[in-house]
N, C-alpha and C. Protein backbone atom coordinates (compact mmCIF):
# COMPACT_ATOMS: atom_id res chain seq x y z
N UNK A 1 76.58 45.96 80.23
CA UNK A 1 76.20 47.28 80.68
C UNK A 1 75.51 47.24 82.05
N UNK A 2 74.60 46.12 81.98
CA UNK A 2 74.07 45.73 83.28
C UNK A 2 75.14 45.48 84.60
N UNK A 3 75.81 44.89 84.14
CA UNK A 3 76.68 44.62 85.21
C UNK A 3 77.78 45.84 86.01
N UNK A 4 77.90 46.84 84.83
CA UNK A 4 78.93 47.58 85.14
C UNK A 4 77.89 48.36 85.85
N UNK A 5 76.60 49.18 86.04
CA UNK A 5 76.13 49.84 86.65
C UNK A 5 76.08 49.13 88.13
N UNK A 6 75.80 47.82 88.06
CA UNK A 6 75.62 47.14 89.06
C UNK A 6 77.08 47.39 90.09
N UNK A 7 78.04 47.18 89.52
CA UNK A 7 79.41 47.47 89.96
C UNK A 7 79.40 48.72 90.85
N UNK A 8 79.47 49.51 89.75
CA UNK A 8 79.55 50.58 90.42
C UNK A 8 78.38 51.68 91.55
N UNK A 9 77.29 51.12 91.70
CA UNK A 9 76.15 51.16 92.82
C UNK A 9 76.96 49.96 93.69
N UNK A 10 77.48 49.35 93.88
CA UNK A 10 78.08 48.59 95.03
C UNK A 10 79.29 49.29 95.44
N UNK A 11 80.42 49.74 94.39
CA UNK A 11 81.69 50.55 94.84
C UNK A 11 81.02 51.54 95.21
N UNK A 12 79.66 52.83 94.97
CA UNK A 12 79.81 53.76 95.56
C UNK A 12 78.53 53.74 97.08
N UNK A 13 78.10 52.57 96.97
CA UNK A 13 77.72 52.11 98.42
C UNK A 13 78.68 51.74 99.74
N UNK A 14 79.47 51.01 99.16
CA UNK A 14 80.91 50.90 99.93
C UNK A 14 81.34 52.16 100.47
N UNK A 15 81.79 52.88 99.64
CA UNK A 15 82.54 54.10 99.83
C UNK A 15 82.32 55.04 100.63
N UNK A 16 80.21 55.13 100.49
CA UNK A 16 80.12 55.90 101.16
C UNK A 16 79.50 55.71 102.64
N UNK A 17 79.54 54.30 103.09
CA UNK A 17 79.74 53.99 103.97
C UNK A 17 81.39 53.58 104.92
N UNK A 18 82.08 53.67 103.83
CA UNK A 18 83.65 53.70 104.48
C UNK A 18 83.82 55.16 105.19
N UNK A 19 83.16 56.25 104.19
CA UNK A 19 83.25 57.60 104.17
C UNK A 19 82.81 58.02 105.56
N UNK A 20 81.31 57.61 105.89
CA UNK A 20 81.15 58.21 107.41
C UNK A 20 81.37 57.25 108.50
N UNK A 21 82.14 56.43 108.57
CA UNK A 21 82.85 55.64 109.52
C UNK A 21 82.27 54.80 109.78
N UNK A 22 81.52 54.01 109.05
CA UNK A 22 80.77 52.86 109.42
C UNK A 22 81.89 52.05 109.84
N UNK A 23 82.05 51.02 110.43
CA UNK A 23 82.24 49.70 110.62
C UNK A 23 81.74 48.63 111.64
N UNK A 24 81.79 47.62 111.21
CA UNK A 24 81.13 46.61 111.97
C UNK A 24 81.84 46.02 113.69
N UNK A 25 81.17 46.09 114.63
CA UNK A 25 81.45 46.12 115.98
C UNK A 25 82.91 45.61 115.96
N UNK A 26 82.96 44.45 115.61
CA UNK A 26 84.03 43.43 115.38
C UNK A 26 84.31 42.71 117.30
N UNK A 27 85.28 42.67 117.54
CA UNK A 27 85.94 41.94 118.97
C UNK A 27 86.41 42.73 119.90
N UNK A 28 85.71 42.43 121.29
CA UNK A 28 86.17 43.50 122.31
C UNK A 28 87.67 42.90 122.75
N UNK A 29 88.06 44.30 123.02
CA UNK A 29 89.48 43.85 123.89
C UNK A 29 89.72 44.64 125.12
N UNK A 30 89.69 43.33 126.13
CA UNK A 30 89.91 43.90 127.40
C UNK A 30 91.21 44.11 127.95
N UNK A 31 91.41 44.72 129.12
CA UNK A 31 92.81 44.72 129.49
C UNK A 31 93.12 44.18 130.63
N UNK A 32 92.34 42.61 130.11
CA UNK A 32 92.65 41.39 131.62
C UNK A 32 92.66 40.21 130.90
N UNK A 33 93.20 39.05 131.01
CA UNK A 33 93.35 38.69 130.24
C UNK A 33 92.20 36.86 130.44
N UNK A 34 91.96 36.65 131.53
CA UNK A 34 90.73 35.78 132.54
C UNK A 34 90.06 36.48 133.25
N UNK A 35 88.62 35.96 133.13
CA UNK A 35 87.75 36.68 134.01
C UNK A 35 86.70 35.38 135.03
N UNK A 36 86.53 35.53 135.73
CA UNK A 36 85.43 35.10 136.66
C UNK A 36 84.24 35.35 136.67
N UNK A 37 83.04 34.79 136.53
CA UNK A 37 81.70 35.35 136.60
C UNK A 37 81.19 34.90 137.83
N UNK A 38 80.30 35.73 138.72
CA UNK A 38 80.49 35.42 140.00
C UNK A 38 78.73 36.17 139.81
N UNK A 39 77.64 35.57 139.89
CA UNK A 39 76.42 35.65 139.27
C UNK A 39 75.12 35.55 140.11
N UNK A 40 74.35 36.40 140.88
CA UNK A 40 73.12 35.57 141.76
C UNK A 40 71.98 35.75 140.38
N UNK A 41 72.37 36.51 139.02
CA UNK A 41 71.05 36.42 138.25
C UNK A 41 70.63 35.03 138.34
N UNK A 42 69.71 34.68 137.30
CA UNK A 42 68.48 33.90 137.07
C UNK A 42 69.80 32.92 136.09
N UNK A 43 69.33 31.75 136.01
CA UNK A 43 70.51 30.82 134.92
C UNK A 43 70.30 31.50 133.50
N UNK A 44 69.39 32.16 132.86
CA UNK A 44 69.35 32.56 131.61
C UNK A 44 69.99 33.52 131.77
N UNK A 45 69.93 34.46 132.42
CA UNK A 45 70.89 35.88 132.64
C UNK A 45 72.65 35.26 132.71
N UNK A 46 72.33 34.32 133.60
CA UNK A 46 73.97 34.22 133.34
C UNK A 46 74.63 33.00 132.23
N UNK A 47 73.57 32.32 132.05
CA UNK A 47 74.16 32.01 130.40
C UNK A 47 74.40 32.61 129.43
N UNK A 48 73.21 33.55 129.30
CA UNK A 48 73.53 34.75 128.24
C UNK A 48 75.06 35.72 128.34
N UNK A 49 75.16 36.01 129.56
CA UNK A 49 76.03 36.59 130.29
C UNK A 49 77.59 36.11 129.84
N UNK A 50 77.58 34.61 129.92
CA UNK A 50 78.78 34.04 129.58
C UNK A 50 79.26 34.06 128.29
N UNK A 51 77.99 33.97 127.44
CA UNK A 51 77.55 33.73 125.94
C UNK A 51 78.73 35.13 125.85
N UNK A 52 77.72 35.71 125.88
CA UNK A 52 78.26 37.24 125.69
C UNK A 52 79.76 37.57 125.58
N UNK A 53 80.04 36.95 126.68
CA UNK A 53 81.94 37.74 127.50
C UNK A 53 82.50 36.72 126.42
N UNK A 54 82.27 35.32 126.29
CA UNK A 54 83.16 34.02 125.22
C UNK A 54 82.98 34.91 123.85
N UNK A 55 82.07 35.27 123.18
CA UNK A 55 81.89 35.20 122.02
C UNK A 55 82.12 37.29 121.97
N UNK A 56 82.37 37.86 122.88
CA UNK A 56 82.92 39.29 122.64
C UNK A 56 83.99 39.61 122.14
N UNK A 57 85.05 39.01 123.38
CA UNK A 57 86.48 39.72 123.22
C UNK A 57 87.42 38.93 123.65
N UNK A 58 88.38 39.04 124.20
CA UNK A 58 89.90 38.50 124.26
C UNK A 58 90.19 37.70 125.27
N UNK A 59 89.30 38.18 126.87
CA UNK A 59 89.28 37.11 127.51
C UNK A 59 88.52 35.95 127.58
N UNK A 60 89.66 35.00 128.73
CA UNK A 60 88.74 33.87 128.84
C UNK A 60 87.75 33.41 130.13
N UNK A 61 87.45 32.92 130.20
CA UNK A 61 86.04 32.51 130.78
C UNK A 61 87.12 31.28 132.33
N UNK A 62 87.37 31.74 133.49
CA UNK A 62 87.60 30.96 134.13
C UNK A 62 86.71 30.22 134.87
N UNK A 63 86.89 28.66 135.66
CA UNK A 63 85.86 28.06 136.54
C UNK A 63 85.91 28.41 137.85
N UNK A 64 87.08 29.18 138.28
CA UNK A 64 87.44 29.66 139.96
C UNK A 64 87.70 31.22 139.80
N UNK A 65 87.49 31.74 140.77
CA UNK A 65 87.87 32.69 140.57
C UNK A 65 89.45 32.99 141.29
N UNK A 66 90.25 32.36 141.41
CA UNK A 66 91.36 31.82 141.80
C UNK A 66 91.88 31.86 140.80
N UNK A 67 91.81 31.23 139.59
CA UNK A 67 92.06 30.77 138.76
C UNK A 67 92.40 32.37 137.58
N UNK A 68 91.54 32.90 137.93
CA UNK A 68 91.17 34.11 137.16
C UNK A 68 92.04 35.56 137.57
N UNK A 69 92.31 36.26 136.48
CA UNK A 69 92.79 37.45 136.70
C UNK A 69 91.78 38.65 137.21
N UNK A 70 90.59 38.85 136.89
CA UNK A 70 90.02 39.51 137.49
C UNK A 70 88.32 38.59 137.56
N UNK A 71 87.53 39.56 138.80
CA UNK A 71 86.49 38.91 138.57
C UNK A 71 85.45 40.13 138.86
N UNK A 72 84.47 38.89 138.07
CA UNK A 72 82.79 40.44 137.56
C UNK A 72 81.93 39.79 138.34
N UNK A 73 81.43 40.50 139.32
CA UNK A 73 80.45 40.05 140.80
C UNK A 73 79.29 40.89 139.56
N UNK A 74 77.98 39.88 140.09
CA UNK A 74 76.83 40.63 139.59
C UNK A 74 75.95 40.37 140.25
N UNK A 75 75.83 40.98 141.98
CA UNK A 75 74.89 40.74 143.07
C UNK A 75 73.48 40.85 143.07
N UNK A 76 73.01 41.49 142.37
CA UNK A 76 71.49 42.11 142.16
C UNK A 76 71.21 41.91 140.53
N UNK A 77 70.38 41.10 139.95
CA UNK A 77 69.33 41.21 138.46
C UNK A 77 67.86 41.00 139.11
N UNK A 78 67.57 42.14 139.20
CA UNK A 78 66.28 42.64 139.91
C UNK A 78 65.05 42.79 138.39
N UNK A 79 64.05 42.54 138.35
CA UNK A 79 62.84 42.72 137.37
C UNK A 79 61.82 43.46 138.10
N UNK A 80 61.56 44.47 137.64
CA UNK A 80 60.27 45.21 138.54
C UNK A 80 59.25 45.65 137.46
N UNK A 81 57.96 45.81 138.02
CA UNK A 81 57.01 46.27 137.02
C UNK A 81 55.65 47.40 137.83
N UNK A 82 55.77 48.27 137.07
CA UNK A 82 55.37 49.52 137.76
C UNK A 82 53.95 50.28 136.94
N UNK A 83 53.00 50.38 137.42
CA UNK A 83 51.89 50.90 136.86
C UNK A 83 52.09 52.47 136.50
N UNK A 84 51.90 52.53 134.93
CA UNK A 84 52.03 53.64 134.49
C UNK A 84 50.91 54.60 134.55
N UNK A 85 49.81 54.32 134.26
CA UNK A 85 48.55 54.93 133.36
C UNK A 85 47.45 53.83 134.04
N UNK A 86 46.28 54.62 134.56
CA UNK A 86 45.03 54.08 134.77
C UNK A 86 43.77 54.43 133.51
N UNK A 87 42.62 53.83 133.69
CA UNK A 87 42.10 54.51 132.72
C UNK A 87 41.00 54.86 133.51
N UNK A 88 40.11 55.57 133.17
CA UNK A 88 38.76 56.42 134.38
C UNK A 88 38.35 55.55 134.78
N UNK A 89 37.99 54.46 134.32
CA UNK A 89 37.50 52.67 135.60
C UNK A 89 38.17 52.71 135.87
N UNK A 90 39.50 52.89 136.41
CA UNK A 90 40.36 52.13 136.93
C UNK A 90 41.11 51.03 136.83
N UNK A 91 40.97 50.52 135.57
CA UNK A 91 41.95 49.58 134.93
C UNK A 91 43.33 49.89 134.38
N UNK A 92 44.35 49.22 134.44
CA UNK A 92 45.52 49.67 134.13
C UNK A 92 45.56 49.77 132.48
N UNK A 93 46.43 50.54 132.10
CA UNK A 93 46.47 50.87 131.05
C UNK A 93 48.01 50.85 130.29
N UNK A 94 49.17 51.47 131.20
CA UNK A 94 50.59 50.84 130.73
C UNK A 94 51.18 50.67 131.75
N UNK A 95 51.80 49.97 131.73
CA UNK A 95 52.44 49.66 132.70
C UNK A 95 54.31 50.04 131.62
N UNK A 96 54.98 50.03 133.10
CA UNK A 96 56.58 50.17 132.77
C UNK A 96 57.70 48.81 133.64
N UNK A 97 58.40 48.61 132.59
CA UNK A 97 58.90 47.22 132.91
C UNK A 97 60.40 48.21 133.45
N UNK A 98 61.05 47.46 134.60
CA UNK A 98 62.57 47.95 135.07
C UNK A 98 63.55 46.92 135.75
N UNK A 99 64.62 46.72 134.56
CA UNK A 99 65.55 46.12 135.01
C UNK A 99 66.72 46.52 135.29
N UNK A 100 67.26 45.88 136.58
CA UNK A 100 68.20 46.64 137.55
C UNK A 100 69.16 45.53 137.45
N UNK A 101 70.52 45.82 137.06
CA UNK A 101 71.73 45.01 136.96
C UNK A 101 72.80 45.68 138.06
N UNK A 102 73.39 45.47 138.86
CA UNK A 102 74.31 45.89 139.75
C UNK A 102 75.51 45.12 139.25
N UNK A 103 76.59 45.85 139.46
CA UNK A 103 78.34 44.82 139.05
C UNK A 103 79.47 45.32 139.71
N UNK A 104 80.58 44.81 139.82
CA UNK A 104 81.56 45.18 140.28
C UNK A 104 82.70 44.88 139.73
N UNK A 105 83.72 44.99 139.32
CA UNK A 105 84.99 44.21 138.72
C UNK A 105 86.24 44.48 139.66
N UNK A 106 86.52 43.31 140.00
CA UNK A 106 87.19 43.28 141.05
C UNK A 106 88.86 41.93 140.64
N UNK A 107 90.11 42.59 141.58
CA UNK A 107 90.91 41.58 141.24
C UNK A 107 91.04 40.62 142.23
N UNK A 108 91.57 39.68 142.27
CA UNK A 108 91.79 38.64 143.63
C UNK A 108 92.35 38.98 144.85
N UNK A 109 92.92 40.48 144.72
CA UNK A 109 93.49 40.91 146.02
C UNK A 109 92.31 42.01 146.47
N UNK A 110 91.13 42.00 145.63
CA UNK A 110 89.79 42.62 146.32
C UNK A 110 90.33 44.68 145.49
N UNK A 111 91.35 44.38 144.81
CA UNK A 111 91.24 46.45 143.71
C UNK A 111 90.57 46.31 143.04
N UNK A 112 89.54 47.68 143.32
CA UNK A 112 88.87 47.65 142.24
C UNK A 112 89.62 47.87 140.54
N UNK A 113 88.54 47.28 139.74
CA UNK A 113 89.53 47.86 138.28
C UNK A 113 88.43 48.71 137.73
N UNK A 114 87.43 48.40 138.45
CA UNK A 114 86.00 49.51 137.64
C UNK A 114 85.13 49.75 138.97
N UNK A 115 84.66 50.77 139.26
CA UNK A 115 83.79 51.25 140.26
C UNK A 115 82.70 50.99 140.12
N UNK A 116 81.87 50.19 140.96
CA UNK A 116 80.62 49.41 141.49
C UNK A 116 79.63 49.92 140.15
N UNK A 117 79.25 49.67 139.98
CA UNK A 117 77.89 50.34 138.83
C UNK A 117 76.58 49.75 138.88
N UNK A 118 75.45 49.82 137.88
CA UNK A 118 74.29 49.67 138.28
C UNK A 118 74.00 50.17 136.51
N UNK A 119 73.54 49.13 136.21
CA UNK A 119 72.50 49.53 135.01
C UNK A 119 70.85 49.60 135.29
N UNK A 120 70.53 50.44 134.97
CA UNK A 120 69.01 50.72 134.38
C UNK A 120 68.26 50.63 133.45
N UNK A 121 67.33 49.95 132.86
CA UNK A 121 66.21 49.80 132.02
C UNK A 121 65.14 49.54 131.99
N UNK A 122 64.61 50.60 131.48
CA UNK A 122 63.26 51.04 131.33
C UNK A 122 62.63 50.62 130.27
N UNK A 123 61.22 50.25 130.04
CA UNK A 123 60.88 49.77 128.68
C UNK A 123 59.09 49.97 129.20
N UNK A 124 58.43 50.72 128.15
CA UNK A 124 56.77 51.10 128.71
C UNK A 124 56.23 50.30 127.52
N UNK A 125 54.98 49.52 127.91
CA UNK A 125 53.83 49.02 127.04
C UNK A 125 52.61 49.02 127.46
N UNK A 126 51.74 49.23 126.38
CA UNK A 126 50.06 49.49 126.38
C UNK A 126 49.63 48.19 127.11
N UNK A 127 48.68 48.10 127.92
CA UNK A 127 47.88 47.09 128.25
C UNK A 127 46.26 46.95 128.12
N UNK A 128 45.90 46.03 127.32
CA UNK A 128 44.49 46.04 127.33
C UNK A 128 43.80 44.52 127.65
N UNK A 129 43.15 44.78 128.23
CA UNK A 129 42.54 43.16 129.03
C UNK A 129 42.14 42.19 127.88
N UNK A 130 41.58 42.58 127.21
CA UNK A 130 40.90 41.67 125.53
C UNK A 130 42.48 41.42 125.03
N UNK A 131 43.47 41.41 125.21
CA UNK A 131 44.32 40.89 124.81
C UNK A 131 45.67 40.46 125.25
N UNK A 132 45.27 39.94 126.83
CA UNK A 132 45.94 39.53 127.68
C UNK A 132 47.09 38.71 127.14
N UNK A 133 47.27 37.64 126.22
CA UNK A 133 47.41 36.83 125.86
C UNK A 133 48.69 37.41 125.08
N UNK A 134 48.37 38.49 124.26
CA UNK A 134 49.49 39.25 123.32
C UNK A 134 50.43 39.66 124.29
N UNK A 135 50.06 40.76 125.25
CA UNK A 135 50.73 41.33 126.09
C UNK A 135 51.21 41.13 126.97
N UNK A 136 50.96 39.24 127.04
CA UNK A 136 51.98 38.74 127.96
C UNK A 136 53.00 38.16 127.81
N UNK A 137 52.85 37.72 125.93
CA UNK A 137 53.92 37.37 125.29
C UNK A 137 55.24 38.82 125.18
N UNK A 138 54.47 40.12 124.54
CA UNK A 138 55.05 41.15 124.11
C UNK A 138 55.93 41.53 125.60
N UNK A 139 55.46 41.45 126.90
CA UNK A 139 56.22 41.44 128.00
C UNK A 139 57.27 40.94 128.36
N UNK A 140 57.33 39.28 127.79
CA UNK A 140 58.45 38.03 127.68
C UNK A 140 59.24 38.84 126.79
N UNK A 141 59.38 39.17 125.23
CA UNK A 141 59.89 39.77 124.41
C UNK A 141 60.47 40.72 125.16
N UNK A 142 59.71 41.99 125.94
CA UNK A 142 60.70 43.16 126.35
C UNK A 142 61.62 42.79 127.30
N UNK A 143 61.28 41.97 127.95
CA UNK A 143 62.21 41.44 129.46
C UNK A 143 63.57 40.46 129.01
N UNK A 144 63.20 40.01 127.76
CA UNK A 144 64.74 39.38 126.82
C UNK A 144 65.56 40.46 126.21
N UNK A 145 64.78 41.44 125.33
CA UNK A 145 65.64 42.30 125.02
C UNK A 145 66.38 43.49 126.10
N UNK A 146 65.69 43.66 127.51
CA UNK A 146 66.53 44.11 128.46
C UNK A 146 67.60 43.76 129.16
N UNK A 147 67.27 42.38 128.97
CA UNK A 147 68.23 41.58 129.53
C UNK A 147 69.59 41.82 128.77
N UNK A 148 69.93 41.63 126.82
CA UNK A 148 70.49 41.51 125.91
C UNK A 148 71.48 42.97 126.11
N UNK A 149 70.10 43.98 125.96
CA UNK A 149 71.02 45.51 126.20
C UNK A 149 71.88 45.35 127.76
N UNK A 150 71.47 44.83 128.75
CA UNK A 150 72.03 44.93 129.86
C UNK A 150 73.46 44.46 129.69
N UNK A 151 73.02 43.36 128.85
CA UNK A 151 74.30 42.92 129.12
C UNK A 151 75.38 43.02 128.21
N UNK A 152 74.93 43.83 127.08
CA UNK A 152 75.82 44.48 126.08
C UNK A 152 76.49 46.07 126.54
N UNK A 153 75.71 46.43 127.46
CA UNK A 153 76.39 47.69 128.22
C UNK A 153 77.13 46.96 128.85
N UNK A 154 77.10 45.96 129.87
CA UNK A 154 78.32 45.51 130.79
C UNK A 154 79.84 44.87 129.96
N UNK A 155 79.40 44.88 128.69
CA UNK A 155 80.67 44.24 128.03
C UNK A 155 81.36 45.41 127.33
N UNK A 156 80.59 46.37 127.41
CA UNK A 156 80.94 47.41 126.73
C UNK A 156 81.67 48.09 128.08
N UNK A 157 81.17 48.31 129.29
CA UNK A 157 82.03 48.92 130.18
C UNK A 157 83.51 48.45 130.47
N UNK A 158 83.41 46.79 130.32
CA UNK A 158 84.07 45.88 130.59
C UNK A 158 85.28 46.26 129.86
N UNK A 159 84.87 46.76 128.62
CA UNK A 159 86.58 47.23 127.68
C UNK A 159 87.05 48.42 128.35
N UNK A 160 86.28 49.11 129.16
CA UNK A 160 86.89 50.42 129.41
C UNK A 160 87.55 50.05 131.08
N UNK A 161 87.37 49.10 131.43
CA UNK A 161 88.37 48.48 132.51
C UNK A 161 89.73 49.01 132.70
N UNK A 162 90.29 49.60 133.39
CA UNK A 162 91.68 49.89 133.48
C UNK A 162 92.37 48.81 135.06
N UNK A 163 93.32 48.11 135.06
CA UNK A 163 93.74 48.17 135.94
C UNK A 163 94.07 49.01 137.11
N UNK A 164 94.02 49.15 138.30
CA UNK A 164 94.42 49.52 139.54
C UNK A 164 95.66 50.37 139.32
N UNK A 165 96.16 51.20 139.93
CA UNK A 165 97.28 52.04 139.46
C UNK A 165 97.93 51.48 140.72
């Protein structure tokens, strides 16, 4: 008896996640079939970066860009940090973290296949001096996960790539 309730709380968990269109991301597919990474970020940005494009979707990862059917210039991974909030002394209070990704996708004869772009991210945290120590870790933390979204939007644009007409 146990089991059959159990059953069926799993078939109608299923279901009703089949029902409003769940499904899981699964594999991007681009419509190039080699790509080039052509990178002035930081080496973690563009390891992650590579991580990302190998373990996404359909293309592959060339060493030239010669070699490659199209290529992803990423001239600018800029980190900025901007005072939000003072407090009546005059001590800071939040500050706002901003990371700036610039890209281009380009083929070897220099067509574009996607128009120049520029990601933005924003991310605000509390600062308090008695706990310098937290908030410089919690800073490391936001500046990885901007990085992660950054570069999950660029793989995500990356499918909407059309060739050159």
């Amino acid at each position: 008896m146990r089991f059959l309730r159990r059953a069926w709380l799993v078939a109608f968990t299923a279901l009703s996640l089949a029902g409003c269109g769940f499904h899981l991301r699964g594999t991007a597919t681009f419509n190039f079939d080699s790509l080039y990474l052509n990178s002035s970020g930081s080496p973690q940005f563009n390891n992650e970066m590579r991580r990302a494009l190998v373990g996404a979707g359909s293309a592959t990862i060339s060493e030239s860009a010669a070699a490659a059917q199209v290529v992803l210039d990423i001239p600018v991974v800029q980190d900025d940090k901007e005072v939000l909030s003072l407090s009546s002394a005059g001590a800071v209070r939040e500050f706002q973290l901003i990371k700036r990704v610039s890209f281009r996708l380009h083929d070897k004869e220099g067509a574009e296949w996607m128009p120049p772009g520029e990601i933005v991210i924003r991310r605000a945290y509390t600062f308090n001096e008695t706990q310098a120590l937290a908030r410089d870790l919690e800073e490391q933390r936001l500046q990885r996960d901007m990085q992660t979204d950054a570069i999950a939007q660029i793989v995500r644009r990356l499918q909407a790539a059309k060739k050159p007409a």
